[in-house]
N, C-alpha and C. Protein backbone atom coordinates (compact mmCIF):
# COMPACT_ATOMS: atom_id res chain seq x y z
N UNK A 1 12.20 -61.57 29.10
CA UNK A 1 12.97 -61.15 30.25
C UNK A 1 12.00 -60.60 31.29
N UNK A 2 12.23 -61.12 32.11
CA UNK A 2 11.04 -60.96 33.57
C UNK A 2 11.20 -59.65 34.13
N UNK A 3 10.93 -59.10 35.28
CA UNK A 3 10.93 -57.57 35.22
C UNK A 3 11.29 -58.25 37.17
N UNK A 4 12.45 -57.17 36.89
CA UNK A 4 13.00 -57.06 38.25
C UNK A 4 12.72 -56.37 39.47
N UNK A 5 12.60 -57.22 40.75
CA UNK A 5 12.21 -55.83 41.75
C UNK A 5 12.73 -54.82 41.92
N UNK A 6 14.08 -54.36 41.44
CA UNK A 6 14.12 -52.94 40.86
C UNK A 6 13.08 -51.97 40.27
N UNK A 7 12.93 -53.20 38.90
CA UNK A 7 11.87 -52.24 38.26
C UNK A 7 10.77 -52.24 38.82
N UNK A 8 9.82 -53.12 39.64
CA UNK A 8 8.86 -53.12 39.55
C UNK A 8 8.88 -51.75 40.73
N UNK A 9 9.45 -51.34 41.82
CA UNK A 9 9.71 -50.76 42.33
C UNK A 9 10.02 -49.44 41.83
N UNK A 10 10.71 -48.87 40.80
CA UNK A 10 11.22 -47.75 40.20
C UNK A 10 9.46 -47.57 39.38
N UNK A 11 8.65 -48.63 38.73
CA UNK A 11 7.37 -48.65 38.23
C UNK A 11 6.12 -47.87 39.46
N UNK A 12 6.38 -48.56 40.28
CA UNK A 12 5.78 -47.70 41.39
C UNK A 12 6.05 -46.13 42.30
N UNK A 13 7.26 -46.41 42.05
CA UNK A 13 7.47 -44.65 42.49
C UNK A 13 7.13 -43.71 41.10
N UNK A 14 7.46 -44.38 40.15
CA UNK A 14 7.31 -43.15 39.17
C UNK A 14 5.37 -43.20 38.99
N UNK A 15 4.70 -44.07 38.99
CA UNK A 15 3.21 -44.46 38.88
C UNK A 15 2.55 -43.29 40.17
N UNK A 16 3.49 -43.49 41.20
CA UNK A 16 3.18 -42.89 42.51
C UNK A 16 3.31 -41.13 41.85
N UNK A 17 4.61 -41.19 41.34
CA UNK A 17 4.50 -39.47 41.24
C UNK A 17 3.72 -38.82 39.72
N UNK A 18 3.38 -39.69 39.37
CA UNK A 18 2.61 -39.14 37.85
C UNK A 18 1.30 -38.56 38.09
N UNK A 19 0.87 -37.90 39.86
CA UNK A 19 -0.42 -37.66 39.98
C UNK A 19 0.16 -36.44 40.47
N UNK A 20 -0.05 -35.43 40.73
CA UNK A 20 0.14 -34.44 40.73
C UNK A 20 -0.10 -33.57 42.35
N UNK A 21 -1.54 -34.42 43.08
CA UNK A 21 -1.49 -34.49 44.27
C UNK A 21 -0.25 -34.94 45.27
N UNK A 22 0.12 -36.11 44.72
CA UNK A 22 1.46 -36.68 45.55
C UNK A 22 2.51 -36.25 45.02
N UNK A 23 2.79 -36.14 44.37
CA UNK A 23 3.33 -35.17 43.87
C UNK A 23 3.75 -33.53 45.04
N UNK A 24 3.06 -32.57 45.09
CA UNK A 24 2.38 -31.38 45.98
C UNK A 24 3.00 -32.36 47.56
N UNK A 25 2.64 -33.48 47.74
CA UNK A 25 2.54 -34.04 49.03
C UNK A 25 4.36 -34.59 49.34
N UNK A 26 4.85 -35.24 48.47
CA UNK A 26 6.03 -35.27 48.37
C UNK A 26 6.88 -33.93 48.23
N UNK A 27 6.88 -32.92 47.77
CA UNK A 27 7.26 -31.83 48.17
C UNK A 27 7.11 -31.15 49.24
N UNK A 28 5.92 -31.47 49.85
CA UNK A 28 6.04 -30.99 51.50
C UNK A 28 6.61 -31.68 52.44
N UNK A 29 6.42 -33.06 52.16
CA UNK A 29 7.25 -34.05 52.67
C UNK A 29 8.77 -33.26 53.02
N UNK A 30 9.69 -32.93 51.65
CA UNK A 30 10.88 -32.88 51.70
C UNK A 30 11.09 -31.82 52.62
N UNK A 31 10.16 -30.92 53.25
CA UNK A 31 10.25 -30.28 54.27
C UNK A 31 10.51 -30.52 56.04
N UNK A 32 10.17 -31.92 55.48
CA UNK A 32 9.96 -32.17 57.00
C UNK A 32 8.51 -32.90 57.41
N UNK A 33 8.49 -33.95 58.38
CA UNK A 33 7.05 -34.65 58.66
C UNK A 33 5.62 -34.12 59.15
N UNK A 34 5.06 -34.52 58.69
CA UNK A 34 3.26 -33.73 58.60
C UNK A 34 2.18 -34.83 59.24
N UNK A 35 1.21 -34.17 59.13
CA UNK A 35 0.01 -35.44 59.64
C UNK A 35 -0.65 -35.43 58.58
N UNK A 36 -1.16 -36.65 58.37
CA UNK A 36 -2.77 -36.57 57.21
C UNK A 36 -3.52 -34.92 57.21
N UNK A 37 -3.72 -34.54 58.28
CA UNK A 37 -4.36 -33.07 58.37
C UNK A 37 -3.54 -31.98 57.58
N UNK A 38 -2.19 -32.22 58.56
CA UNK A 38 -1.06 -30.94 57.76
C UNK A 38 -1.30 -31.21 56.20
N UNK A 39 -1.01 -32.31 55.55
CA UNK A 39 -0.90 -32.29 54.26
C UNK A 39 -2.21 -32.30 53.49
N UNK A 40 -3.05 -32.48 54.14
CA UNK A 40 -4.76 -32.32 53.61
C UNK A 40 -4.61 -30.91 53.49
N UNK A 41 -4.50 -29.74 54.20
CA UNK A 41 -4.53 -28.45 54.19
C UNK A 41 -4.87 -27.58 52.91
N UNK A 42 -3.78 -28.08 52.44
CA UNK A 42 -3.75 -27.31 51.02
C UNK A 42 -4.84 -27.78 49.68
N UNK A 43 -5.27 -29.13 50.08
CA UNK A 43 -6.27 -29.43 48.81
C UNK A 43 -7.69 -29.63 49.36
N UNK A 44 -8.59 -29.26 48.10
CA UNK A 44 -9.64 -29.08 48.49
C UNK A 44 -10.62 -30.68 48.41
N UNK A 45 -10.01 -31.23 49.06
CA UNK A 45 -10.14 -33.06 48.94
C UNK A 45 -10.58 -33.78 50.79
N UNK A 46 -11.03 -34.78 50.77
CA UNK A 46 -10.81 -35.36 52.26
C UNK A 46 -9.86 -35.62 52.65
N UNK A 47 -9.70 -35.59 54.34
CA UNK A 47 -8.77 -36.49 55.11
C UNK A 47 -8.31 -37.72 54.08
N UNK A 48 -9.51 -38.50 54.21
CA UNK A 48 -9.61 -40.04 53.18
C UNK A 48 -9.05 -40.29 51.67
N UNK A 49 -9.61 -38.94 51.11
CA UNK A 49 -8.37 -39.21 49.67
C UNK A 49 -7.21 -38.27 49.93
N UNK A 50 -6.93 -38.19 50.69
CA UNK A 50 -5.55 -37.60 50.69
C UNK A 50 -4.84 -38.78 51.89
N UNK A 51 -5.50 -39.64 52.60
CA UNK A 51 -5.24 -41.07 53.05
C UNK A 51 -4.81 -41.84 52.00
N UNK A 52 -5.57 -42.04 50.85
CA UNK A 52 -5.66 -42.79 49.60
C UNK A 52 -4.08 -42.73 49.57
N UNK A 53 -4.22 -41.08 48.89
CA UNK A 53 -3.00 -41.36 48.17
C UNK A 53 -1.23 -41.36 48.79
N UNK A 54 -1.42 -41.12 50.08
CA UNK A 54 -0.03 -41.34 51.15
C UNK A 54 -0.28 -43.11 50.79
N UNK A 55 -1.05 -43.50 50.58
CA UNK A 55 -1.23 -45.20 50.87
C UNK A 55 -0.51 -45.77 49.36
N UNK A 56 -0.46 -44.51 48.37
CA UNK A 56 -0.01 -45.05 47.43
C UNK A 56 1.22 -44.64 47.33
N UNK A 57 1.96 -43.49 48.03
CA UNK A 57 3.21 -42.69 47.83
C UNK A 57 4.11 -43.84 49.34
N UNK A 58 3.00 -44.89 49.81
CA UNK A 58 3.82 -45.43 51.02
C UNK A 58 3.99 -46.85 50.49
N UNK A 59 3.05 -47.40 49.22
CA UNK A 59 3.46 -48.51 48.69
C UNK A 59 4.55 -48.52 47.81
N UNK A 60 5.20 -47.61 47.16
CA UNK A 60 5.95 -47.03 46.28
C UNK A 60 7.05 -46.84 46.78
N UNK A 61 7.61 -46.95 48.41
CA UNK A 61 8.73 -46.73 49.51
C UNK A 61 8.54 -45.28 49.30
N UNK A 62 8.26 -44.35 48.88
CA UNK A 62 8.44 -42.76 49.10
C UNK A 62 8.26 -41.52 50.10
N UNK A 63 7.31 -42.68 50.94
CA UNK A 63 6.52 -42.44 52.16
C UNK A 63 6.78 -43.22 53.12
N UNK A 64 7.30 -42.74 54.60
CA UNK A 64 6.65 -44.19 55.53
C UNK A 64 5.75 -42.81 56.56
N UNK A 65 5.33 -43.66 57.86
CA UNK A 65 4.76 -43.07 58.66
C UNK A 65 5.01 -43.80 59.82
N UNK A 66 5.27 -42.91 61.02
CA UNK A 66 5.68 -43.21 61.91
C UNK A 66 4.74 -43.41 63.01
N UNK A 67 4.95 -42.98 64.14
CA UNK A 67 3.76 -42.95 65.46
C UNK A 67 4.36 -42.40 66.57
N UNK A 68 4.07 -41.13 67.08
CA UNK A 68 3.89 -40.42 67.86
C UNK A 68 3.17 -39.72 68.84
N UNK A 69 2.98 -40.46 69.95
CA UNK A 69 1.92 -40.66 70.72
C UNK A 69 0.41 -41.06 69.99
N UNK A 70 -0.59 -40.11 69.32
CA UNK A 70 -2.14 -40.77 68.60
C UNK A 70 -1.88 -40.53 67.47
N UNK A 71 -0.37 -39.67 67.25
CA UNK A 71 -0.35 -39.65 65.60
C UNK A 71 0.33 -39.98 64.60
N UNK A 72 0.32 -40.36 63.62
CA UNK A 72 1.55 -41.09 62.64
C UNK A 72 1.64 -40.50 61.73
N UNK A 73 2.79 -39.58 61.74
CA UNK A 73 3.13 -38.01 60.94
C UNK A 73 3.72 -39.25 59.97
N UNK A 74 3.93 -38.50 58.58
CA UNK A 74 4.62 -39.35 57.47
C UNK A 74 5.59 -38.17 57.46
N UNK A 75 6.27 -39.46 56.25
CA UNK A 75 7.56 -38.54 56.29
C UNK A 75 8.49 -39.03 55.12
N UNK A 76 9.25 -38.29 54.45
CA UNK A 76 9.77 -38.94 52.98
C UNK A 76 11.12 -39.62 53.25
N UNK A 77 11.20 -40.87 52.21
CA UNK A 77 11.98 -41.62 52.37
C UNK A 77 13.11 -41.74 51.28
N UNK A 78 14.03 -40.57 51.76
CA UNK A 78 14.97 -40.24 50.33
C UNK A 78 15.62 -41.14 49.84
N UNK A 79 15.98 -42.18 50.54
CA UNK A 79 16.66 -43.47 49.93
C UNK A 79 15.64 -43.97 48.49
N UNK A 80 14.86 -44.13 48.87
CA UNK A 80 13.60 -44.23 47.45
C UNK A 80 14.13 -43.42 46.48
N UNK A 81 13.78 -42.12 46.52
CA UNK A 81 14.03 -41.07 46.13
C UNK A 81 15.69 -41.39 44.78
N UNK A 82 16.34 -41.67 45.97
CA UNK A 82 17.59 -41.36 45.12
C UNK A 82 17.91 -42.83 43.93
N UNK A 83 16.87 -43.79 44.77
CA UNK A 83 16.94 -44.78 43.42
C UNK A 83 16.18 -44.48 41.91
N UNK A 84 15.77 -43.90 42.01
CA UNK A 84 14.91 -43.12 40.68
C UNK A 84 15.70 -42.15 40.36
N UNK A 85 16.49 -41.53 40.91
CA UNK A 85 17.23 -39.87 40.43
C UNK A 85 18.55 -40.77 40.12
N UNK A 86 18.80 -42.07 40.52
CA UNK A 86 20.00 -42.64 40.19
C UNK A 86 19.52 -43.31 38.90
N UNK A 87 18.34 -43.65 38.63
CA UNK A 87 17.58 -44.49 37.30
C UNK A 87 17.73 -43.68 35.87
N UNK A 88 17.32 -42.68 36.92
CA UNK A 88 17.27 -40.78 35.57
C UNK A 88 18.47 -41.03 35.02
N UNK A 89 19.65 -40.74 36.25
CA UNK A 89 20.74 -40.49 35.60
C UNK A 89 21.24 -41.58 34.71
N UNK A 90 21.23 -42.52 34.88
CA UNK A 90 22.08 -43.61 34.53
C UNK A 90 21.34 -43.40 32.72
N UNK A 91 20.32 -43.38 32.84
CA UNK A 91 19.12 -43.20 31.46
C UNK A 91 19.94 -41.95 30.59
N UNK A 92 19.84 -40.46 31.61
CA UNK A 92 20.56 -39.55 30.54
C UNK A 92 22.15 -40.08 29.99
N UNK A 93 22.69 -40.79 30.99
CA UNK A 93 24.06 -40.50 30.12
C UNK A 93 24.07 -41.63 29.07
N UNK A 94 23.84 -42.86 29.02
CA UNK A 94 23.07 -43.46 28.21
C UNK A 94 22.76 -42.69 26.61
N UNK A 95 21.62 -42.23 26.98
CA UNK A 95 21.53 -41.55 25.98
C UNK A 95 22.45 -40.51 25.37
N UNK A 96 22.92 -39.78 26.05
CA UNK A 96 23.96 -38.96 25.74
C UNK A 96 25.05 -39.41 25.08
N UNK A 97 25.28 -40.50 25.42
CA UNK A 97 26.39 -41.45 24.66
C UNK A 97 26.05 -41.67 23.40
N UNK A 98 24.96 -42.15 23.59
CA UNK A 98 24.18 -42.29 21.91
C UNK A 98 24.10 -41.35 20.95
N UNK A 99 23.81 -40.35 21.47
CA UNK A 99 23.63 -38.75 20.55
C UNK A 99 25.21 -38.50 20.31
N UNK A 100 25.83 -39.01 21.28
CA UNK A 100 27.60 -38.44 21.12
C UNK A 100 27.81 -39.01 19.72
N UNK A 101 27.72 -40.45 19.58
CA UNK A 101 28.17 -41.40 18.57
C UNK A 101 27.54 -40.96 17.40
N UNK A 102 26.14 -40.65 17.39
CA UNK A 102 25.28 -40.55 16.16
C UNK A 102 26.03 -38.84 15.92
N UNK A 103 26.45 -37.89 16.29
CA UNK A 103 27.08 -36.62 16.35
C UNK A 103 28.72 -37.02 15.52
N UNK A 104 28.99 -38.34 15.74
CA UNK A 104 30.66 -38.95 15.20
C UNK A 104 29.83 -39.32 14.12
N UNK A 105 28.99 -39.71 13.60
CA UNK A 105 28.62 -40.79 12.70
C UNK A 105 28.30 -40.01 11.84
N UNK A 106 27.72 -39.03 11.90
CA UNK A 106 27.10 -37.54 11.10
C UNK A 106 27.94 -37.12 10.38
N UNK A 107 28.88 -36.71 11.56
CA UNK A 107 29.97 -35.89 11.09
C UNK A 107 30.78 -36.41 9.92
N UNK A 108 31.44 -38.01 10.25
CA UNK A 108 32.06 -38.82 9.64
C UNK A 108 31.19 -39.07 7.98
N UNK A 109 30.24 -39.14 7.99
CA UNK A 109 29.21 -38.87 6.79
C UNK A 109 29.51 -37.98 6.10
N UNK A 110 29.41 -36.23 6.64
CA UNK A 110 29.77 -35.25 5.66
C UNK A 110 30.75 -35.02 5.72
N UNK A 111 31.74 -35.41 5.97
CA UNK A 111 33.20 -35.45 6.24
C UNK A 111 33.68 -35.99 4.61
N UNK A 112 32.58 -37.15 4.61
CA UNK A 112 33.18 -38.02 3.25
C UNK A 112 32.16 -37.35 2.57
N UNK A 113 31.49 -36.52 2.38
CA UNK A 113 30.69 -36.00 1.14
C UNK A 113 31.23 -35.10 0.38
N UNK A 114 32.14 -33.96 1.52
CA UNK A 114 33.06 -32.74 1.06
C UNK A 114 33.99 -33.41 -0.13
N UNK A 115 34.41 -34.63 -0.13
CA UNK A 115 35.70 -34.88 -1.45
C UNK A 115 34.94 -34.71 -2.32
């Protein structure tokens, strides 16, 4: 079974946030739009790898960047966002269902052990 641009897409945002920098950068994001500089601020890294990794949080849809007069503030792209928090969810209840049944199945087990 071939792997869908869903996934390959849900593969990249989660690849995108498993670093801990973008991560930090996506949380400022959700504040509101920044420049390469604003979000460089806080780490002790270059302009250039902190370029890097918007380049990877912008291949991932999590990021775009705009242009405003010489500068192209980024800025987070919650639609992304909510396809992964919609991935989560769909995953927990899923599972939850499963633990429900194996919780009936248990039960139903020592249920018949008590005779």
């Amino acid at each position: 079974m071939g792997a869908t641009l869903d996934d390959e897409r849900l593969d990249a945002m989660f690849a995108a946030l498993a670093d801990r920098t973008r991560r930090d950068i996506v949380t400022r994001l959700s504040r509101g739009e920044a420049t390469v500089k604003e979000l460089a601020a806080p780490h002790s890294m270059s302009l250039q790898a902190v370029s890097q990794h918007i380049g990877v949080l912008e291949r991932s849809g999590l990021v775009s960047r705009g242009r405003y007069r010489q500068t192209r503030p980024c800025r987070l792209e919650p639609e992304a966002l909510e396809a992964a928090v919609s991935w989560i969810e769909e995953s927990r209840r899923a599972w939850a269902e499963r633990m429900d049944r194996l919780d009936a199945h248990l039960a139903h087990l020592q249920g018949g052990q008590a005779r």
